[in-house]
PDB file of N, CA and C in Angstrom:
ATOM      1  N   UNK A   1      -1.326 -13.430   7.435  1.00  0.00           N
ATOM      2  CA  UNK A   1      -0.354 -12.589   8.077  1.00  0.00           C
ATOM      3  C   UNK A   1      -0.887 -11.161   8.066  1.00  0.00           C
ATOM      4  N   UNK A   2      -0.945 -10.621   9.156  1.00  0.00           N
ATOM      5  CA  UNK A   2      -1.480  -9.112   9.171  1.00  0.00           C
ATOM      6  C   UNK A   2       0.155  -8.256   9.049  1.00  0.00           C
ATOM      7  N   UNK A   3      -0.299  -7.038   8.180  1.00  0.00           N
ATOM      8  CA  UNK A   3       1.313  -6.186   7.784  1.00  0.00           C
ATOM      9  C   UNK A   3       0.320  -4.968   7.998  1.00  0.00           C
ATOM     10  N   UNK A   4       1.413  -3.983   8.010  1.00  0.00           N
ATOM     11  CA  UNK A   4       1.086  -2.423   8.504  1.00  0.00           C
ATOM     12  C   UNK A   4       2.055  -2.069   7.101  1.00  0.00           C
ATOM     13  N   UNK A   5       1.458  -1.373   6.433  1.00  0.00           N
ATOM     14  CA  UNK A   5       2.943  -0.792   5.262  1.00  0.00           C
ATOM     15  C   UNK A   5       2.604   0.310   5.262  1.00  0.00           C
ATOM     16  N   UNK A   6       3.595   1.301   5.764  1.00  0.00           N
ATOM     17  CA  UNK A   6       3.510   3.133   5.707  1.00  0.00           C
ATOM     18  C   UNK A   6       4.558   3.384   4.478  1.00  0.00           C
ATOM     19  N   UNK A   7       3.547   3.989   3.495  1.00  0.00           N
ATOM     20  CA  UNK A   7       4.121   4.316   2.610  1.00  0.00           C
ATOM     21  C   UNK A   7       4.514   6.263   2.434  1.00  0.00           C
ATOM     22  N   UNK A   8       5.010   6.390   1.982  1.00  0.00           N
ATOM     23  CA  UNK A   8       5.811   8.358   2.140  1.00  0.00           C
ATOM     24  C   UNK A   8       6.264   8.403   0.595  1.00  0.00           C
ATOM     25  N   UNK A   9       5.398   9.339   0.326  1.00  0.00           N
ATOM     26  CA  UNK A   9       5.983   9.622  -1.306  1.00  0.00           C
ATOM     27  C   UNK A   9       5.531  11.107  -1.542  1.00  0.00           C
ATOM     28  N   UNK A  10       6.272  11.709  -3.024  1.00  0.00           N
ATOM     29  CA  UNK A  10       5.677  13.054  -3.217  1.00  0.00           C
ATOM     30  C   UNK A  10       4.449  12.872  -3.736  1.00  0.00           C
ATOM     31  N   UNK A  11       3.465  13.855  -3.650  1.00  0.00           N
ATOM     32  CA  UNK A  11       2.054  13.558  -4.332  1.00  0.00           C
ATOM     33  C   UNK A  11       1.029  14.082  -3.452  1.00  0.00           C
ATOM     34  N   UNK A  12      -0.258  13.599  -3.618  1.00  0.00           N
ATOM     35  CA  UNK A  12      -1.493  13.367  -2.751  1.00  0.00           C
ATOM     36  C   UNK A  12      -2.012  12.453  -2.234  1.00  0.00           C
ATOM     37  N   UNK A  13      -2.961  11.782  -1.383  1.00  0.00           N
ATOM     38  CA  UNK A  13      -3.784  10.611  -1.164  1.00  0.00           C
ATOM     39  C   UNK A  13      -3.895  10.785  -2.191  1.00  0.00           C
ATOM     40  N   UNK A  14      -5.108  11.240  -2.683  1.00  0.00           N
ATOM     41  CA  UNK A  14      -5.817  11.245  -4.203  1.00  0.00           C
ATOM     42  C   UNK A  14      -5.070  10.232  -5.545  1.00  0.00           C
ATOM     43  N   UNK A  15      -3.552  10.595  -5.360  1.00  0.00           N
ATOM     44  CA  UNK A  15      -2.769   9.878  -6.005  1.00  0.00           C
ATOM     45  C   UNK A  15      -2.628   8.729  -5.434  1.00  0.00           C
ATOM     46  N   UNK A  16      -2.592   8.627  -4.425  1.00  0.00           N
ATOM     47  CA  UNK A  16      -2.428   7.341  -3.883  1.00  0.00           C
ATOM     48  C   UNK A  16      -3.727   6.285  -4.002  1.00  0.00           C
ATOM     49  N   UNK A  17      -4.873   6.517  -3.434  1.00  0.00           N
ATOM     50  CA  UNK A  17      -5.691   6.111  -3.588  1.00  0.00           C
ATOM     51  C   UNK A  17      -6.100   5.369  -5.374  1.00  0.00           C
ATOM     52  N   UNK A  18      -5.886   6.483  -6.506  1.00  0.00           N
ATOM     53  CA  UNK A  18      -5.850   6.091  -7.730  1.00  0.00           C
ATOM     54  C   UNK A  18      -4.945   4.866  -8.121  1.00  0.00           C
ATOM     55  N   UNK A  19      -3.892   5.526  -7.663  1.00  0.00           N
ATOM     56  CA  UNK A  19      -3.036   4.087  -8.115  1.00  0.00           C
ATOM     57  C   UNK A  19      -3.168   2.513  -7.372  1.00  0.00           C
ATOM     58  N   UNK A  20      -3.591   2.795  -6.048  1.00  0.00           N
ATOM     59  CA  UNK A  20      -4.175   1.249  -5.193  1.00  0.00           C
ATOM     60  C   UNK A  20      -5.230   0.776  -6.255  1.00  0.00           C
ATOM     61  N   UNK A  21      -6.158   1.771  -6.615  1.00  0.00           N
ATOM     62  CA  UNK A  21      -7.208   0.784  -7.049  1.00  0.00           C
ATOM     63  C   UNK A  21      -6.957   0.711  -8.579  1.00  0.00           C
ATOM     64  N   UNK A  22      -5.585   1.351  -9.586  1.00  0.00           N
ATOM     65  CA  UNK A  22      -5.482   0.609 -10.610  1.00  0.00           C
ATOM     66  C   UNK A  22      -5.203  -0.767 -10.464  1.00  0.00           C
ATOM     67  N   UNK A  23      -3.978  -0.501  -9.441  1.00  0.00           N
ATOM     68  CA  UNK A  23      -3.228  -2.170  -9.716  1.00  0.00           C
ATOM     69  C   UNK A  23      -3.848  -3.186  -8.594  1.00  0.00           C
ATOM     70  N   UNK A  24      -4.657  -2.375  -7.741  1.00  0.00           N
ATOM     71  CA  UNK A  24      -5.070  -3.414  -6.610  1.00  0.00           C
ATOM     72  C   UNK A  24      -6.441  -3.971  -6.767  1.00  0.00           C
ATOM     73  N   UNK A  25      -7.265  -3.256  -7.211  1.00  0.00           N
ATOM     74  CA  UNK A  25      -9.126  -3.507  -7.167  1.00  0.00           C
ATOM     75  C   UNK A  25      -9.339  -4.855  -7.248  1.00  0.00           C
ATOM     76  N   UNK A  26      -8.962  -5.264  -8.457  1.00  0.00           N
ATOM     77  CA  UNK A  26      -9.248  -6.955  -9.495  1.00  0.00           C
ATOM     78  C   UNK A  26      -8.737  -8.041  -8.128  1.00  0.00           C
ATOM     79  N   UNK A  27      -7.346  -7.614  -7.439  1.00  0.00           N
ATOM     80  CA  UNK A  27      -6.873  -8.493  -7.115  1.00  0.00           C
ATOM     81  C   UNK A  27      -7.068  -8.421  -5.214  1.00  0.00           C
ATOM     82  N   UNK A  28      -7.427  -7.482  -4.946  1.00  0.00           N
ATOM     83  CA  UNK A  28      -7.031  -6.996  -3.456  1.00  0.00           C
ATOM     84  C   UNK A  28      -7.917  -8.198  -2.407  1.00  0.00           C
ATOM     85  N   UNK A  29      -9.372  -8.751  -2.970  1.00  0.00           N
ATOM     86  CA  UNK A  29     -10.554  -9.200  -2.226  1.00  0.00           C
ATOM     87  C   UNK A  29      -9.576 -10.525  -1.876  1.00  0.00           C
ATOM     88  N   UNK A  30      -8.766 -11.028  -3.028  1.00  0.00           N
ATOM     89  CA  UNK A  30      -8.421 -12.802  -2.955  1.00  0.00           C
ATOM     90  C   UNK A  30      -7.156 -12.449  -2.570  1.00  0.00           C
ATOM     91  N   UNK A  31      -5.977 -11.340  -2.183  1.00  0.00           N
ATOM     92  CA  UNK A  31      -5.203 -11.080  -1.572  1.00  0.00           C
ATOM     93  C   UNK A  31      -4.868 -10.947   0.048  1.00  0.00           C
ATOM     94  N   UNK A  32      -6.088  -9.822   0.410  1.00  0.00           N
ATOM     95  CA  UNK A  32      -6.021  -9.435   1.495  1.00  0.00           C
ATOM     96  C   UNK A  32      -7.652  -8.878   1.540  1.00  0.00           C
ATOM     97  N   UNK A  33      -8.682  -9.972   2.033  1.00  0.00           N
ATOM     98  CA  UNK A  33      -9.920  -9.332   1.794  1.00  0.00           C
ATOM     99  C   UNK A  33     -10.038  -8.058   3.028  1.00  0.00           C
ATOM    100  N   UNK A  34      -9.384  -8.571   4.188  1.00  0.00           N
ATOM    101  CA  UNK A  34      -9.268  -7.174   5.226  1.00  0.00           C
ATOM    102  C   UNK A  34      -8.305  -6.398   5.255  1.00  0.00           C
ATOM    103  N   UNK A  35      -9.037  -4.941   4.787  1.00  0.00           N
ATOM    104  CA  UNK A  35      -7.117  -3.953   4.539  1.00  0.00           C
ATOM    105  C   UNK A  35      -8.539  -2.638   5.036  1.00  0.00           C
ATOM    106  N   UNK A  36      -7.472  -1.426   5.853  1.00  0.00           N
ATOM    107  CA  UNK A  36      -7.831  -0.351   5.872  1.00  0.00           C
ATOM    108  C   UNK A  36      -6.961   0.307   5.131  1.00  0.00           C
ATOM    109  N   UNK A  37      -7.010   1.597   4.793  1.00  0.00           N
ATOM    110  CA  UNK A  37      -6.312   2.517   4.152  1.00  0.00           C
ATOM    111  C   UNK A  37      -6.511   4.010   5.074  1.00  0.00           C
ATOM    112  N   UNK A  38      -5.370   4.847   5.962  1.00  0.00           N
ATOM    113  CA  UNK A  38      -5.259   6.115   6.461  1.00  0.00           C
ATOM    114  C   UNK A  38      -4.391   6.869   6.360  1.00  0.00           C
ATOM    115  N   UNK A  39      -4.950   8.098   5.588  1.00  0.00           N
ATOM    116  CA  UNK A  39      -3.646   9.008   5.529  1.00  0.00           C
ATOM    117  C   UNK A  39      -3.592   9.829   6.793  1.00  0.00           C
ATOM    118  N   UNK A  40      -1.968   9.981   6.919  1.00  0.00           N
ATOM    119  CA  UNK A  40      -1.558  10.032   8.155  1.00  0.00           C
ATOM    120  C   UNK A  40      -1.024  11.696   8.242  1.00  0.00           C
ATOM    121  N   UNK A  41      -0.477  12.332   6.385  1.00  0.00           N
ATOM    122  CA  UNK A  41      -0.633  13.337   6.339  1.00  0.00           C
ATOM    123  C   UNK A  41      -0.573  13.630   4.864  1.00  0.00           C
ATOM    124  N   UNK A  42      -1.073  14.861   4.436  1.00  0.00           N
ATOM    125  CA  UNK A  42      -1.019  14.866   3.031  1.00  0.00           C
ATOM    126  C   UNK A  42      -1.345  16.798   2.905  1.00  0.00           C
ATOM    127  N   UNK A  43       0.272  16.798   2.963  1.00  0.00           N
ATOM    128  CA  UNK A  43       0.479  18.850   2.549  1.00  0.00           C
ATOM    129  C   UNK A  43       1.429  18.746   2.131  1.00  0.00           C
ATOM    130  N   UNK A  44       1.689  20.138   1.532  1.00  0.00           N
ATOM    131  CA  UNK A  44       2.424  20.453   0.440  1.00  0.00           C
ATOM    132  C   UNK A  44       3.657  19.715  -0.046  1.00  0.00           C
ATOM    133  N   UNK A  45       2.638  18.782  -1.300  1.00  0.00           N
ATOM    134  CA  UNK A  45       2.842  17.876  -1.945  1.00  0.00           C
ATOM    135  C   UNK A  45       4.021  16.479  -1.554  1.00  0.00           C
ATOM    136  N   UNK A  46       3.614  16.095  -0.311  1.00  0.00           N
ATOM    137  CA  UNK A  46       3.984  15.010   0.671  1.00  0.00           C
ATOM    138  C   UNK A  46       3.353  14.255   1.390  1.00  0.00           C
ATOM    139  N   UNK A  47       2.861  13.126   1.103  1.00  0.00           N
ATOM    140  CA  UNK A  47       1.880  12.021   1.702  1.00  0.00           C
ATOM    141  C   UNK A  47       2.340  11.083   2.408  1.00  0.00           C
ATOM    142  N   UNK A  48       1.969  10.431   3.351  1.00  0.00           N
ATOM    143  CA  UNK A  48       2.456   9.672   4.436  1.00  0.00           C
ATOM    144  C   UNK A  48       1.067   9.040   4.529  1.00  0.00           C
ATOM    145  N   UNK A  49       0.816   7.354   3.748  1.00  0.00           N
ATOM    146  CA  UNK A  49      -0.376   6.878   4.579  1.00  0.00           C
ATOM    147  C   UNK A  49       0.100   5.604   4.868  1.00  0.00           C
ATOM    148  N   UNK A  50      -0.516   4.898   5.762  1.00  0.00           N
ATOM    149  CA  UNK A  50      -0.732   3.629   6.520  1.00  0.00           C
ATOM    150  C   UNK A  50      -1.570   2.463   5.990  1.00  0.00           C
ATOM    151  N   UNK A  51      -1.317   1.696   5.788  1.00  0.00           N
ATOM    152  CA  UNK A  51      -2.191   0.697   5.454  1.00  0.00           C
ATOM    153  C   UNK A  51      -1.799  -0.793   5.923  1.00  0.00           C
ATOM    154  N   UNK A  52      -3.464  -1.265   6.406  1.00  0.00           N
ATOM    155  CA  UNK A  52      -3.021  -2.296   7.448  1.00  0.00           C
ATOM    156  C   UNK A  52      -3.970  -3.285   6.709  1.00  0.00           C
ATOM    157  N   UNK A  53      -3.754  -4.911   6.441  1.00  0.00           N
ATOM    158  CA  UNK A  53      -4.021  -6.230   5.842  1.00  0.00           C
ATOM    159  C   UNK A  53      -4.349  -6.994   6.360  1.00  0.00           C
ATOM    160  N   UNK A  54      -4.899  -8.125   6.098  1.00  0.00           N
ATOM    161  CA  UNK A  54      -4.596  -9.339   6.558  1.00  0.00           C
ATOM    162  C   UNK A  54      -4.243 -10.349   5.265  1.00  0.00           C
ATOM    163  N   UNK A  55      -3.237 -10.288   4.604  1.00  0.00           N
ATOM    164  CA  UNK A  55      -2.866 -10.949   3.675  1.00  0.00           C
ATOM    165  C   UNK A  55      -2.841 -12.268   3.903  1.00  0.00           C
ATOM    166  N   UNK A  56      -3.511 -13.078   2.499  1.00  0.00           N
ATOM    167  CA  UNK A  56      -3.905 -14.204   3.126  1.00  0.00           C
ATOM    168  C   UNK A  56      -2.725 -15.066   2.014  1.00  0.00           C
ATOM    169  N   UNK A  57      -2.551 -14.343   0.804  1.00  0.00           N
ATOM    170  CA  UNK A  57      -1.650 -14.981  -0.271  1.00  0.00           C
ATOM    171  C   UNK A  57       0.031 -14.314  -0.125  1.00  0.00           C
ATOM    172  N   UNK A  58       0.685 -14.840   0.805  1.00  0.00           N
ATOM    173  CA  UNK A  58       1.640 -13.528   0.347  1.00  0.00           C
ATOM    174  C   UNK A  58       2.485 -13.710  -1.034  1.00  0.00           C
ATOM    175  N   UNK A  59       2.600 -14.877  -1.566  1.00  0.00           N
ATOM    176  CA  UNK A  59       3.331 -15.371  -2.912  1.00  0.00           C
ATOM    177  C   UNK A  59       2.551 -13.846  -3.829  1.00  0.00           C
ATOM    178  N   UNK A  60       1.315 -13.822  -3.986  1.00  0.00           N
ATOM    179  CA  UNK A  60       0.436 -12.656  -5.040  1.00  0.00           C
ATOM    180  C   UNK A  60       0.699 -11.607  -4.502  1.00  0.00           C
ATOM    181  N   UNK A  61       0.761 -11.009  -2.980  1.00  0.00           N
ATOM    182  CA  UNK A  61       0.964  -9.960  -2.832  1.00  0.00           C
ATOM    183  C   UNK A  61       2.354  -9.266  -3.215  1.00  0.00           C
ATOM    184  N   UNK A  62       3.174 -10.310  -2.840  1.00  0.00           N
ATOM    185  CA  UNK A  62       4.800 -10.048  -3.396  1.00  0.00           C
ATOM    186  C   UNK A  62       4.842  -9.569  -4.835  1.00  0.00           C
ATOM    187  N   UNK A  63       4.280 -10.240  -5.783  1.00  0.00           N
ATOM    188  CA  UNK A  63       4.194 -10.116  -6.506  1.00  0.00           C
ATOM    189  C   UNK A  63       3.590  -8.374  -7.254  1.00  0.00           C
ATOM    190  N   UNK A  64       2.163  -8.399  -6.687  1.00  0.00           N
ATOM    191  CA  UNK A  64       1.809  -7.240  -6.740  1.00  0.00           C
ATOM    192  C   UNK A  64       2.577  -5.779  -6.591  1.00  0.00           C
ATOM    193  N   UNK A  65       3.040  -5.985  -5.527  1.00  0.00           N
ATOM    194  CA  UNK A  65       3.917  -5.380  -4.789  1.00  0.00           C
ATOM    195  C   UNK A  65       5.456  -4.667  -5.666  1.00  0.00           C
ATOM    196  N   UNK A  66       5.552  -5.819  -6.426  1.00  0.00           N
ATOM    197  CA  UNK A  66       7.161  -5.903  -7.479  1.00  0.00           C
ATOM    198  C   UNK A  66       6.477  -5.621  -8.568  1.00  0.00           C
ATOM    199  N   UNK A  67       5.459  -4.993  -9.017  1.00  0.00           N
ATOM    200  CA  UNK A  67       4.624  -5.373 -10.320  1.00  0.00           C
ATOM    201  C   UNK A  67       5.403  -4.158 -11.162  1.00  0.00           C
ATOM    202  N   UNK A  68       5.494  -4.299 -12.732  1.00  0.00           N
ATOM    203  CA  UNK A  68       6.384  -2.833 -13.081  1.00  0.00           C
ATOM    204  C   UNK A  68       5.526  -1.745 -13.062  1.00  0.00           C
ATOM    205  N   UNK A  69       3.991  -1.758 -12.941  1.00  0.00           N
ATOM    206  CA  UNK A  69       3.035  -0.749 -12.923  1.00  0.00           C
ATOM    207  C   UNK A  69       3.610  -0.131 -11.345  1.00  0.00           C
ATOM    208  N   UNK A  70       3.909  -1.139 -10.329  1.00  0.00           N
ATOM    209  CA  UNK A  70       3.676   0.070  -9.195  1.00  0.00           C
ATOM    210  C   UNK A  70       5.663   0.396  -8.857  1.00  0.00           C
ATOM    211  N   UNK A  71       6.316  -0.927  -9.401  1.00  0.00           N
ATOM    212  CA  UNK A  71       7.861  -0.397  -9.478  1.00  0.00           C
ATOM    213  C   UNK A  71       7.622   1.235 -10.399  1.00  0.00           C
ATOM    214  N   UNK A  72       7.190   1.762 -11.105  1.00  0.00           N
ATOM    215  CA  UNK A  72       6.957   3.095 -11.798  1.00  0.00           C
ATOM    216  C   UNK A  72       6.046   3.634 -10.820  1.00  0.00           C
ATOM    217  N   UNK A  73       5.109   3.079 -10.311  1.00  0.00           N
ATOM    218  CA  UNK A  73       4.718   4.809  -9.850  1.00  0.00           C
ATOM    219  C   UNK A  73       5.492   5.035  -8.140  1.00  0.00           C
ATOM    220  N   UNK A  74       6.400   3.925  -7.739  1.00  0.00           N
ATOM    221  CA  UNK A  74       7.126   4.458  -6.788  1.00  0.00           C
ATOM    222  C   UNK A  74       8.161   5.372  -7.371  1.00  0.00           C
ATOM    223  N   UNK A  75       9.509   4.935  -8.071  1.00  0.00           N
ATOM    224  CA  UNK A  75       9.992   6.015  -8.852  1.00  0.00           C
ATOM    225  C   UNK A  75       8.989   7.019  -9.114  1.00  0.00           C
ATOM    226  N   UNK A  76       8.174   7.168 -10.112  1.00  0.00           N
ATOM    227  CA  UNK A  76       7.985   8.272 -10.006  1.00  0.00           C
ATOM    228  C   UNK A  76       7.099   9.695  -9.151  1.00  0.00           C
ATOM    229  N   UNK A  77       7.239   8.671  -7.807  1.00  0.00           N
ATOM    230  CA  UNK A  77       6.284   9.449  -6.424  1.00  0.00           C
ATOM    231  C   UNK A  77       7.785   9.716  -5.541  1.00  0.00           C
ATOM    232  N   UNK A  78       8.340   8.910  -6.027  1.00  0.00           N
ATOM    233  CA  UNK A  78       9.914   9.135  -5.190  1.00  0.00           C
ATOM    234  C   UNK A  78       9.351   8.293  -3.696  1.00  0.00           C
ATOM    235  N   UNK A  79       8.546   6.862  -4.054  1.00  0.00           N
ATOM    236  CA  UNK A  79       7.889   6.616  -3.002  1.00  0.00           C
ATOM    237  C   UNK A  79       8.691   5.397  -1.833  1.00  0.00           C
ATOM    238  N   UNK A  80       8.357   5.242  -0.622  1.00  0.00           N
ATOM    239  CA  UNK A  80       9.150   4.699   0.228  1.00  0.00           C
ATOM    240  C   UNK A  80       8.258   3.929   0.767  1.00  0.00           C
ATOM    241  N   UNK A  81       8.062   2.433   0.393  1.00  0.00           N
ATOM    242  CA  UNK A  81       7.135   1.769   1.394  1.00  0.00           C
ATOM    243  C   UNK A  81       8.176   0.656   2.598  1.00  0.00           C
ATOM    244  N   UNK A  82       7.327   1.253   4.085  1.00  0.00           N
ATOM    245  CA  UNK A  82       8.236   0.474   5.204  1.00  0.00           C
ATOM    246  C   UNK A  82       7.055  -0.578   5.461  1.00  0.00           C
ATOM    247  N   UNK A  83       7.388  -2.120   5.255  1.00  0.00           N
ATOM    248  CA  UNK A  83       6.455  -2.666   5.801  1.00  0.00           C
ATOM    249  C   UNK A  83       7.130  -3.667   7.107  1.00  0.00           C
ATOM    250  N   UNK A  84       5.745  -3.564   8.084  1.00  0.00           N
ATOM    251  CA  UNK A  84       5.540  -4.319   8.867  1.00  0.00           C
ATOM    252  C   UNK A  84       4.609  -5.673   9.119  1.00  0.00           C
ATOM    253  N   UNK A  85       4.851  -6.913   9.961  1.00  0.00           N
ATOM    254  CA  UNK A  85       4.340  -7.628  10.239  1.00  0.00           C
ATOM    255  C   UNK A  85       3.656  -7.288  11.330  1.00  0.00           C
ATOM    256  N   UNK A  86       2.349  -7.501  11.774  1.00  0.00           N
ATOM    257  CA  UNK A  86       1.452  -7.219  12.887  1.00  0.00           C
ATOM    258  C   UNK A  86       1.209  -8.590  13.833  1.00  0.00           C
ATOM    259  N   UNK A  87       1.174  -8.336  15.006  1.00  0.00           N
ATOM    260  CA  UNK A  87       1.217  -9.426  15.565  1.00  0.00           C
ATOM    261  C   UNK A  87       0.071  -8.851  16.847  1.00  0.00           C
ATOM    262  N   UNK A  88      -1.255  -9.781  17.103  1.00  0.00           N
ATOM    263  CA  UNK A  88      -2.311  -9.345  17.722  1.00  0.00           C
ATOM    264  C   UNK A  88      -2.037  -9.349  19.254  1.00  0.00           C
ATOM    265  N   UNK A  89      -1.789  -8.498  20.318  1.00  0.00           N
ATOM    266  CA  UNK A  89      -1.688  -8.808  21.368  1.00  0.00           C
ATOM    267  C   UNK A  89      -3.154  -9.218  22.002  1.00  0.00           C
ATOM    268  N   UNK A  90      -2.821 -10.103  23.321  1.00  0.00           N
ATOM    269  CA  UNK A  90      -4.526 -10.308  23.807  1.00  0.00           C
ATOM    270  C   UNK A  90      -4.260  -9.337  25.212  1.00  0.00           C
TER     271      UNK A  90
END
């Protein structure tokens, strides 16, 4: 299943980026081996990035997703993830 998830929180990429690859690195290849990551904006101290998958497990990603490492760093980014399903037009 390909998803688009725009996430909006207080912070930086920098922050963002750190925390994907605490809780994501180990697990991301057997999750979703195709994912981009773009920030869409990142000023005074407000980030908006995009990130697009092809999740191949979604049972692990759910999971990931609900994990209490990243349930905490949304609280504490005050973070908002909207996700979408992608669907390929020809």
């Amino acid at each position: 299943m390909n998803i688009c998830v725009v996430s909006s929180f207080e912070g930086s990429a920098e922050d963002f980026l750190s925390m994907f690859h605490e809780i994501f690195d180990e697990e991301i290849e057997k999750v979703a081996p195709d994912y981009d990551i773009g920030v869409v904006s990142d000023k005074d101290g407000f980030c908006k990035i995009i990130t697009t998958a092809n999740v191949i497990d979604e049972q692990r990603f759910s999971e990931l997703m609900s994990s209490p490492k990243m349930v905490e760093w949304d609280k504490n980014h005050k973070n908002t993830d909207v996700i979408y399903s992608l669907e390929r037009i020809n």
